[in-house]
Protein backbone atom coordinates (compact mmCIF):
# COMPACT_ATOMS: atom_id res chain seq x y z
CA UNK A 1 -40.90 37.71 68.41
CA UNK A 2 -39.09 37.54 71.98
CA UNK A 3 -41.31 36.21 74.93
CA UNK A 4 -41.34 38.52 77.70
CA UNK A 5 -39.96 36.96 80.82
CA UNK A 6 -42.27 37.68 84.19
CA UNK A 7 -40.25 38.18 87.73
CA UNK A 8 -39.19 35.73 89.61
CA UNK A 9 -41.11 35.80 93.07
CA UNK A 10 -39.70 35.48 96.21
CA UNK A 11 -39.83 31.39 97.32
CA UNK A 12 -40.13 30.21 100.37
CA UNK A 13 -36.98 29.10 101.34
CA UNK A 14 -38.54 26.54 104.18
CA UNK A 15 -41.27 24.83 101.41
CA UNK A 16 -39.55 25.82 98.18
CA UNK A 17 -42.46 26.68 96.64
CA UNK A 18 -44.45 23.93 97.47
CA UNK A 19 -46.60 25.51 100.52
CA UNK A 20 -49.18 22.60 100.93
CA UNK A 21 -48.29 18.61 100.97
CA UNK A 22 -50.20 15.08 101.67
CA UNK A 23 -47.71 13.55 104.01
CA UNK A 24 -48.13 9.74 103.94
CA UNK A 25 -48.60 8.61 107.86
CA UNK A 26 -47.72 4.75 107.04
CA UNK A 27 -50.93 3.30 108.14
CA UNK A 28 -53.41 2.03 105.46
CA UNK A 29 -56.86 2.25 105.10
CA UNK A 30 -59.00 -1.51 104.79
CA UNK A 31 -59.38 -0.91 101.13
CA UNK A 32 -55.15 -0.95 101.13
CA UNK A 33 -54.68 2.94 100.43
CA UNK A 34 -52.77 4.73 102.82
CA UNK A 35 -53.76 7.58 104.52
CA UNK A 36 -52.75 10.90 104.53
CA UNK A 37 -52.12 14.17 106.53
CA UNK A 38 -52.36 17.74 104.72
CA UNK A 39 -49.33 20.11 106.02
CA UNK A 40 -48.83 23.43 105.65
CA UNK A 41 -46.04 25.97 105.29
CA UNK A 42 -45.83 27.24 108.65
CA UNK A 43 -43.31 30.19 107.61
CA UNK A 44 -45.53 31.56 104.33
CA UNK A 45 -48.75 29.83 105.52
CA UNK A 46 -49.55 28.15 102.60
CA UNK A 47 -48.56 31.21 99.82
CA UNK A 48 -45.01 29.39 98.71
CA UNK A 49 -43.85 33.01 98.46
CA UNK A 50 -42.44 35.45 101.37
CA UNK A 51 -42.27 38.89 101.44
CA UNK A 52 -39.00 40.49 100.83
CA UNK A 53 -38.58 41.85 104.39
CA UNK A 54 -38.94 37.90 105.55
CA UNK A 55 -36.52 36.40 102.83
CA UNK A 56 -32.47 36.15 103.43
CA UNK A 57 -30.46 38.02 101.72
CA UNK A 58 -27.76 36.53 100.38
């Protein structure tokens, strides 16, 4: 029996799909862990998908 194959959505094309990251800010903590800094997508804020008005056309 043949999968059905869902849509692709529209990525991000400034995150790739990857909206929210821990960004390591080189310091450590005492215990020796480093610390961290959650970003953001600023262009799909956070989705990983844009709507199709936003995205280039290629």
């Amino acid at each position: 029996m043949t999968q059905h194959s869902h849509a692709q959505g529209r990525i991000c094309p400034n995150c790739d799909g990857f909206p929210r990251v821990a960004v390591a800010t080189g310091t450590r903590r005492q215990d020796g862990s480093r610390t961290t800094a959650p970003v953001t997508c600023p262009s799909c804020h956070g989705r990983g998908t844009v709507a199709r008005s936003v995205s280039p056309t290629l």
